[in-house]
Structures are given as structure tokens and as C-alpha cells.
C-alpha atoms as a PDB file:
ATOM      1  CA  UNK A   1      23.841 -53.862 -89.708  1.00  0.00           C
ATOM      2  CA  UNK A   2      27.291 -55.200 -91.530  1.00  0.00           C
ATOM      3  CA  UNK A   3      29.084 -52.230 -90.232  1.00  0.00           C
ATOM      4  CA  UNK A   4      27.933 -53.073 -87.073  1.00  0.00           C
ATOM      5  CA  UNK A   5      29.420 -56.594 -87.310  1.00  0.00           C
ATOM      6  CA  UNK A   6      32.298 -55.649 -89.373  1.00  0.00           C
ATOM      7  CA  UNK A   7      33.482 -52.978 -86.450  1.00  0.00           C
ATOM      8  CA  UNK A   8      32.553 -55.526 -83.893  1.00  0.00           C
ATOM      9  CA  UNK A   9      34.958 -58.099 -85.557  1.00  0.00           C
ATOM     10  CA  UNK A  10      37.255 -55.678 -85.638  1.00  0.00           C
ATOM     11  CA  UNK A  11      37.333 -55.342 -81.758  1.00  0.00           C
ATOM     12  CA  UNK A  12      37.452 -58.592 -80.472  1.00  0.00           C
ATOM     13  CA  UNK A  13      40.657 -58.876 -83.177  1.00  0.00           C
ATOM     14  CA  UNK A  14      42.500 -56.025 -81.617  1.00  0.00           C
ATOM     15  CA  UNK A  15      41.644 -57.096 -77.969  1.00  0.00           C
ATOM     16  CA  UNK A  16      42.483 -60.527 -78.948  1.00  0.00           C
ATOM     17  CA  UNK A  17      45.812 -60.573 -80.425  1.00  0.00           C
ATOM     18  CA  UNK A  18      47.715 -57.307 -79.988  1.00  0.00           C
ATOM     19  CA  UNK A  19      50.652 -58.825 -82.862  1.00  0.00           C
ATOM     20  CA  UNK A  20      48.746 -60.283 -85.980  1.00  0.00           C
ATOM     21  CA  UNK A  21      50.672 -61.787 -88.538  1.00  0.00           C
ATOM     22  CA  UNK A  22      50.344 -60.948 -92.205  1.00  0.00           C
ATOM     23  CA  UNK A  23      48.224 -63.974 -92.454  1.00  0.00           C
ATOM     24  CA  UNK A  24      45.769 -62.861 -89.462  1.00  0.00           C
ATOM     25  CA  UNK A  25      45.391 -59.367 -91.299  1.00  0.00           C
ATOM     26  CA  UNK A  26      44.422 -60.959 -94.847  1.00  0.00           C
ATOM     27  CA  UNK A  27      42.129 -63.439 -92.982  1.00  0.00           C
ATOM     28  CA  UNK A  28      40.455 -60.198 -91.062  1.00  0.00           C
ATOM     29  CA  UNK A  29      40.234 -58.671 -94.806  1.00  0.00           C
ATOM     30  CA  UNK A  30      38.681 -62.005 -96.387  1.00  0.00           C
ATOM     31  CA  UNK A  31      36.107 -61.710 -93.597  1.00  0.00           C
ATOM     32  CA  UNK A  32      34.893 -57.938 -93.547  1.00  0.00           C
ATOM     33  CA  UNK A  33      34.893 -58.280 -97.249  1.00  0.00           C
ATOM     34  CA  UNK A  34      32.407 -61.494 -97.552  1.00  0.00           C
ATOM     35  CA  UNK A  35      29.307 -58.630 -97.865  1.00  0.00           C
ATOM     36  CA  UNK A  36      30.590 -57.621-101.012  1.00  0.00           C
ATOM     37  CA  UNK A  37      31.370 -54.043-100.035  1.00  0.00           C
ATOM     38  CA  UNK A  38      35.016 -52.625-100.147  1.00  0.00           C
ATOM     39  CA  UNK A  39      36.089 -52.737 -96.424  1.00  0.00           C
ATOM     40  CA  UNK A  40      39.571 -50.224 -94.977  1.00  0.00           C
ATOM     41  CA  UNK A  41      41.497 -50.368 -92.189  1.00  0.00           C
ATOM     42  CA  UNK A  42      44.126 -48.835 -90.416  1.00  0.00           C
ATOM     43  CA  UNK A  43      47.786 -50.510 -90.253  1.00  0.00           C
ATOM     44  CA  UNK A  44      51.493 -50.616 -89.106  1.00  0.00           C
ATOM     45  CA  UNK A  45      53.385 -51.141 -91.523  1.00  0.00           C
ATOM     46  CA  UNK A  46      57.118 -52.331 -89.279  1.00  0.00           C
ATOM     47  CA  UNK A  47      59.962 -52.492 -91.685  1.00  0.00           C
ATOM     48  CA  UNK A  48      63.128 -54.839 -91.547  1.00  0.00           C
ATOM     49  CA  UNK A  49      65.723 -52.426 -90.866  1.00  0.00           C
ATOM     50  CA  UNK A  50      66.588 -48.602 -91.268  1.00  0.00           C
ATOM     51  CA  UNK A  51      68.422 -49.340 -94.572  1.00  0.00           C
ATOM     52  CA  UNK A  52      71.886 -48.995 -95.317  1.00  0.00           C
ATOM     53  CA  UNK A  53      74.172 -47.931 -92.078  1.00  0.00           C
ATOM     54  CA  UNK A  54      73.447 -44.528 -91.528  1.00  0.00           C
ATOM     55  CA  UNK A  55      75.029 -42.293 -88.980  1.00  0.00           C
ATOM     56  CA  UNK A  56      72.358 -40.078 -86.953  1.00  0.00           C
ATOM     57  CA  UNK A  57      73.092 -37.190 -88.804  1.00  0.00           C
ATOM     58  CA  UNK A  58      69.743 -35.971 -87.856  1.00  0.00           C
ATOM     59  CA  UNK A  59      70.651 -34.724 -84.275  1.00  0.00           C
ATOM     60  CA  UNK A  60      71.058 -30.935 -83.489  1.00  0.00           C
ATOM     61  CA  UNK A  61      74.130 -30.167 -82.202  1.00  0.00           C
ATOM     62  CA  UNK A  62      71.744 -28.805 -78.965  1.00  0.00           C
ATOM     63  CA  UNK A  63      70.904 -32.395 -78.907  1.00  0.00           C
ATOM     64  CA  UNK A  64      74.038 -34.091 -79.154  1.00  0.00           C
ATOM     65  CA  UNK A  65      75.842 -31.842 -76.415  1.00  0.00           C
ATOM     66  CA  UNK A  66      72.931 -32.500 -74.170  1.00  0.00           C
ATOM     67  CA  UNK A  67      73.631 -36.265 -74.675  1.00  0.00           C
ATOM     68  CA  UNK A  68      76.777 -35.640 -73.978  1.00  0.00           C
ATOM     69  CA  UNK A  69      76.049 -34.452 -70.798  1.00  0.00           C
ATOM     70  CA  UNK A  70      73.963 -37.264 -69.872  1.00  0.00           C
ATOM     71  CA  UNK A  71      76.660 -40.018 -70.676  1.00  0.00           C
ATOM     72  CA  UNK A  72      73.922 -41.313 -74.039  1.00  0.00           C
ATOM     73  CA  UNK A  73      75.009 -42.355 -76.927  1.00  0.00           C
ATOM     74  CA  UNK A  74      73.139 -42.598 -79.925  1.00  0.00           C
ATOM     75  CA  UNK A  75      71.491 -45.977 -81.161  1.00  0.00           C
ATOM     76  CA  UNK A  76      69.383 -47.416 -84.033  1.00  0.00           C
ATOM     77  CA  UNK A  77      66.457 -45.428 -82.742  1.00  0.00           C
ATOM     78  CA  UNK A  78      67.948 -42.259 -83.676  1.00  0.00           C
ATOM     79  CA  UNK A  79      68.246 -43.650 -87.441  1.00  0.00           C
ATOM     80  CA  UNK A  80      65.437 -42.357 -89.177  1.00  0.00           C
ATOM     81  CA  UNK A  81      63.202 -44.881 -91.198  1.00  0.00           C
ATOM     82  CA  UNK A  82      64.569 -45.531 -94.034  1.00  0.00           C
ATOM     83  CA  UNK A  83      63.399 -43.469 -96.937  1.00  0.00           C
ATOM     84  CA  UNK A  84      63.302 -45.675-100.126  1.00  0.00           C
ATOM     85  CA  UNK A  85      61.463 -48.005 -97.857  1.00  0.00           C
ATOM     86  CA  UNK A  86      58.605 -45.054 -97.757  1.00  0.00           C
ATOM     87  CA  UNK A  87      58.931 -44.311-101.354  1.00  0.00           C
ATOM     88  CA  UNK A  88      58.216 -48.282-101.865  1.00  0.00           C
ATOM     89  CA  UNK A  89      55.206 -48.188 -99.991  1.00  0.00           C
ATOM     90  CA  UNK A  90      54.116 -44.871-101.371  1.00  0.00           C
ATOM     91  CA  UNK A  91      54.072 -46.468-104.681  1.00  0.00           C
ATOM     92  CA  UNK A  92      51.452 -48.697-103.554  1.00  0.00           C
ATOM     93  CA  UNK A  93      49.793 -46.510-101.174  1.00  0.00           C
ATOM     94  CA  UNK A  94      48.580 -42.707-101.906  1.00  0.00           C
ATOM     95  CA  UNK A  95      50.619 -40.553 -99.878  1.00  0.00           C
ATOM     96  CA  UNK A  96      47.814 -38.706 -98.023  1.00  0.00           C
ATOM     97  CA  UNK A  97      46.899 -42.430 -96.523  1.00  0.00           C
ATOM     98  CA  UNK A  98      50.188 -42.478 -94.554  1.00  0.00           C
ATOM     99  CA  UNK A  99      49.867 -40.848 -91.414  1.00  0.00           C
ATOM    100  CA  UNK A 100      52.757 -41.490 -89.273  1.00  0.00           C
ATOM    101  CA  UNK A 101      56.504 -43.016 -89.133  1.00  0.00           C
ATOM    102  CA  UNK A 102      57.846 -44.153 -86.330  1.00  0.00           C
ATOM    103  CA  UNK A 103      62.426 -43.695 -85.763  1.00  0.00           C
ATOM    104  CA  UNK A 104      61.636 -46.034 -82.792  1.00  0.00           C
ATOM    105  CA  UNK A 105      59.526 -48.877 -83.848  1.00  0.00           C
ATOM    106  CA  UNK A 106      60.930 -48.716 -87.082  1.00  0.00           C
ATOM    107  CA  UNK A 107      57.299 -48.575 -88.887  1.00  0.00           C
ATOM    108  CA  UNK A 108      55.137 -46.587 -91.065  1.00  0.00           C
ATOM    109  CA  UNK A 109      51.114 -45.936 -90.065  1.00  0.00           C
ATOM    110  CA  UNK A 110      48.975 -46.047 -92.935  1.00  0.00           C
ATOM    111  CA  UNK A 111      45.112 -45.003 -92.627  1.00  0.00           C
ATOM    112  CA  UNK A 112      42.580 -46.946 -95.066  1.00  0.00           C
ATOM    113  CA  UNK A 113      44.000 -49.343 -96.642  1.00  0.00           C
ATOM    114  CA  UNK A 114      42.771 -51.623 -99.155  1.00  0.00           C
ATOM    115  CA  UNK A 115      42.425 -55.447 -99.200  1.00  0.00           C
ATOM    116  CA  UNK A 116      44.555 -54.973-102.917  1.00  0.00           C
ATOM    117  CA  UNK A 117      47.145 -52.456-101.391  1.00  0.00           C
ATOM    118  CA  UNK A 118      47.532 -54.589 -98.268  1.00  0.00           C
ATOM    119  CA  UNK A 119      48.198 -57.564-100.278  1.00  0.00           C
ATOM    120  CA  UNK A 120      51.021 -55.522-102.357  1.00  0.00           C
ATOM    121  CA  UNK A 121      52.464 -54.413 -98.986  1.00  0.00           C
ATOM    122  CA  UNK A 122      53.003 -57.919 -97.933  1.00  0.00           C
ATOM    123  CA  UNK A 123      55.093 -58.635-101.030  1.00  0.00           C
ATOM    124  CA  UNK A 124      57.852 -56.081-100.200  1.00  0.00           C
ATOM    125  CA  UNK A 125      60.633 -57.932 -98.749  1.00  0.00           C
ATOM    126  CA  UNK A 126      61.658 -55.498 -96.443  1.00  0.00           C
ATOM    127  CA  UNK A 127      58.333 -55.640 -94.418  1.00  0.00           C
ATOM    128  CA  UNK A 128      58.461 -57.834 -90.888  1.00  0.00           C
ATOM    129  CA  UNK A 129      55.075 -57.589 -89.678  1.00  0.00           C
ATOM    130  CA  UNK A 130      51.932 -56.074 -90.088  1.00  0.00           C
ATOM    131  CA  UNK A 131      49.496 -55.037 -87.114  1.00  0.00           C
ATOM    132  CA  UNK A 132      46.137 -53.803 -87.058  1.00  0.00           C
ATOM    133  CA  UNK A 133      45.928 -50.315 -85.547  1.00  0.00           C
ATOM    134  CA  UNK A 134      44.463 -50.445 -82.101  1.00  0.00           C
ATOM    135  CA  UNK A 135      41.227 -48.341 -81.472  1.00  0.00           C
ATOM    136  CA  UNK A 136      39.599 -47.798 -78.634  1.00  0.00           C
ATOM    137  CA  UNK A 137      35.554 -46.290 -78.112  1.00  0.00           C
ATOM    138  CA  UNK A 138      34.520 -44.966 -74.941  1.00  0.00           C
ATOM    139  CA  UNK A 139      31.992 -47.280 -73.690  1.00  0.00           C
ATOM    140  CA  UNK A 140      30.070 -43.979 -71.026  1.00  0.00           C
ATOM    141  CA  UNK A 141      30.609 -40.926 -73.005  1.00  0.00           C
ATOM    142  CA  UNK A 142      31.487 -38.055 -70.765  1.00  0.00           C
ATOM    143  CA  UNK A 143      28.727 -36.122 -69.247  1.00  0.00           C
ATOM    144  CA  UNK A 144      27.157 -33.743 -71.725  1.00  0.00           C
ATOM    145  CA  UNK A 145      26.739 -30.857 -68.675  1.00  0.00           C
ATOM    146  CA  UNK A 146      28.752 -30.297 -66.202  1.00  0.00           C
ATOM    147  CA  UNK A 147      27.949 -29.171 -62.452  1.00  0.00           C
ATOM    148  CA  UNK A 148      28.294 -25.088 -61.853  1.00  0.00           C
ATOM    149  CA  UNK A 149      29.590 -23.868 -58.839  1.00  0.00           C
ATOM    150  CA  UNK A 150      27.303 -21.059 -57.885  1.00  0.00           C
ATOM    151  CA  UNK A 151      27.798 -18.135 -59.030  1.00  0.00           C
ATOM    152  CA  UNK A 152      28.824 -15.360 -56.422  1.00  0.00           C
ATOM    153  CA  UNK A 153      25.640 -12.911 -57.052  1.00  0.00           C
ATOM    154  CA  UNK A 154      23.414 -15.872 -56.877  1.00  0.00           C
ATOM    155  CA  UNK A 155      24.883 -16.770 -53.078  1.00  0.00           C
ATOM    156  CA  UNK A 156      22.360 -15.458 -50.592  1.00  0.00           C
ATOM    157  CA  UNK A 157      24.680 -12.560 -48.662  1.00  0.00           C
ATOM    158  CA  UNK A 158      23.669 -14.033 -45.254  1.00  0.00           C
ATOM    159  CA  UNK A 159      26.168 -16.352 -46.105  1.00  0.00           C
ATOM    160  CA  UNK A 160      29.118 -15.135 -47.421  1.00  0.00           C
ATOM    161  CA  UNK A 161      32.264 -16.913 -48.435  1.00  0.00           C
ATOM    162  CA  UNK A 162      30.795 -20.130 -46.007  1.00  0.00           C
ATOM    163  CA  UNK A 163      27.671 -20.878 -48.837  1.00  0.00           C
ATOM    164  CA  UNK A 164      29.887 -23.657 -50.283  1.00  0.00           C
ATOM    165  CA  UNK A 165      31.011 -25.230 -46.538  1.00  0.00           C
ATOM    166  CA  UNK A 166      27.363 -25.041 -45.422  1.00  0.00           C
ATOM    167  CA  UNK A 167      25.856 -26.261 -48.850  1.00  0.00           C
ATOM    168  CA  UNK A 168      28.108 -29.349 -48.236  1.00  0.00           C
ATOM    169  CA  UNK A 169      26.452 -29.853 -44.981  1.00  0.00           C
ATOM    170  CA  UNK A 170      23.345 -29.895 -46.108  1.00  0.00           C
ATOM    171  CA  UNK A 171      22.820 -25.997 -43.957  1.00  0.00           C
ATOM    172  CA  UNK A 172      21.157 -24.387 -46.899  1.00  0.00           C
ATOM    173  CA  UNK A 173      18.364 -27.029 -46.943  1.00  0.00           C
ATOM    174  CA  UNK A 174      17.714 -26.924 -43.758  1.00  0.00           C
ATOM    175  CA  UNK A 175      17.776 -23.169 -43.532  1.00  0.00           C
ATOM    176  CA  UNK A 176      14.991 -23.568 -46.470  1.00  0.00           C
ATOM    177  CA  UNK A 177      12.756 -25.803 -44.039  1.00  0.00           C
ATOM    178  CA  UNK A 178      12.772 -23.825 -41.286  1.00  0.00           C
ATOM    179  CA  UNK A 179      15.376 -25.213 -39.200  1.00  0.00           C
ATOM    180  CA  UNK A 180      17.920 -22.840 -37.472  1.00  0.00           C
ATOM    181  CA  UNK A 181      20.697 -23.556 -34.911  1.00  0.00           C
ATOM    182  CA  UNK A 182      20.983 -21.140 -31.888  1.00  0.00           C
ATOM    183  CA  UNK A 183      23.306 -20.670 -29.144  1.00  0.00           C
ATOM    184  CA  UNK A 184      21.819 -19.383 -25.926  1.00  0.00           C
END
């Protein structure tokens, strides 16, 4: 039953507010945690900046003639995060829990994360802001079974390529009743 409430709190936060503050995340923490049990979450981490200037080095030469072509230049979003920035968090964070950086939003994804760790995170002073990751459950789950067109032995020969035209007609049911149309 506190799961239940603890993922329903979860929800309304994310539908809520799309952009939580550090505060809004500890306050989320304080409240999934007032059962006693340890509660995780999934985060971005975005980071201040992408370090000390960096060129792009990181572009194939395949990729930088093809920018070339197209009159781009490169920008911050070619910068990859920066990597002592990782190693920081990594030191507070096992490295198994991070599941994703981000060149464009500048940000490291980090799967279950503790109330402690998350609280560490927030003391770096190269961190911005923290979201909550957003989830999303399928509220009709798709149909277990789905419809079979017939299969070609099983169409009754009398009808030939037509079976699906005259099914749609509602023909074949008629056909079963009785009920045949003839031209004189």
C-alpha cells in the first residue's frame, strides 16, 4: 500500500512541475521516506558548464566535411560533458547507477539514487539543477491478441480473392443464413 502512494506521489510531481529545484527533489525524498523504508529515484543530474574551453575534437572528419557542406558550425553542444564533472559524481554515485550523458543538455542520468547520494550531489558546485526523471505508465495496456486475417486454406473457394471485400459487407453472414442475391 506505501508503494502504491509513494509511486502515486511520484506522478502527480512529474505531471506537476516538469523543472524541480534541488529543494522540490529533497522535499519529494523527505516525503517517500516518512514510512521508514529506503526510497530511489531516477534523476538528471544538469551540470554548469562543459569545463574548461574545449575544442570539438570529437567530430570525424566525415562529420566535419559534411558540416561543411551544410554551412554549420560547431557549438557548445558538440563539447562533450565534461569528464572530471563525471568522475565527481561517480565518487558519490556507483558507476553502474549512471545511465546516460547528455553533449546537448549538458547533464548526466543517474538511475536509483539515494536520499544520502542525492544530498552529496547537491553540494557539488558545478551542479545547476536537478530534475526528477519523467515516467510515463500506459493507462489501457495493448491488446493481449490480436485480430487474424484469415488464413487462405480456411477461405471457402467459392469465394476467392473477394472473401475479405464480401466479409466487410457483411456477404458471408448472409450467405450463412440463407440469403443469396440473383440476377435474372
Amino acid at each position: 500500500m506505501n508503494v502504491l502512494r509513494v509511486t502515486a506521489l511520484l506522478l502527480v510531481i512529474v505531471v506537476a512541475c516538469s523543472k524541480l529545484s534541488h529543494e522540490a527533489v529533497h522535499k519529494f525524498y523527505q516525503q517517500s521516506r516518512s514510512n521508514g523504508q529506503t526510497q530511489t529515484g531516477n534523476i538528471w543530474v544538469f551540470l554548469l558548464d562543459k569545463g574548461p574551453v574545449q575544442t570539438p575534437t570529437i567530430l570525424s572528419d566525415r562529420a566535419i566535411i559534411r558540416r561543411r557542406k551544410m554551412n554549420m558550425s560547431t557549438t557548445d553542444h558538440d563539447v562533450p560533458v565534461y569528464d572530471e564533472y563525471i568522475n565527481k559524481i561517480r565518487e558519490i554515485v556507483p558507476t553502474n547507477t549512471i545511465r546516460a550523458t547528455s553533449n546537448w543538455l549538458n547533464a548526466v542520468s543517474i538511475v536509483d539514487v539515494t536520499r544520502e547520494q542525492l544530498e552529496k550531489i547537491t553540494q557539488l558546485s558545478f551542479i545547476t539543477k536537478i530534475d526528477i526523471v519523467a515516467q510515463y505508465k500506459r493507462e489501457n495496456p495493448l491488446p493481449t491478441q490480436v485480430p487474424i486475417k484469415p488464413n487462405v486454406r480456411d477461405v471457402p473457394r467459392a469465394y476467392g480473392s473477394s472473401y475479405t471485400q464480401l466479409q466487410q459487407m457483411g456477404a458471408i453472414e448472409a450467405h450463412k443464413q440463407g440469403t443469396f442475391a440473383t440476377t435474372r
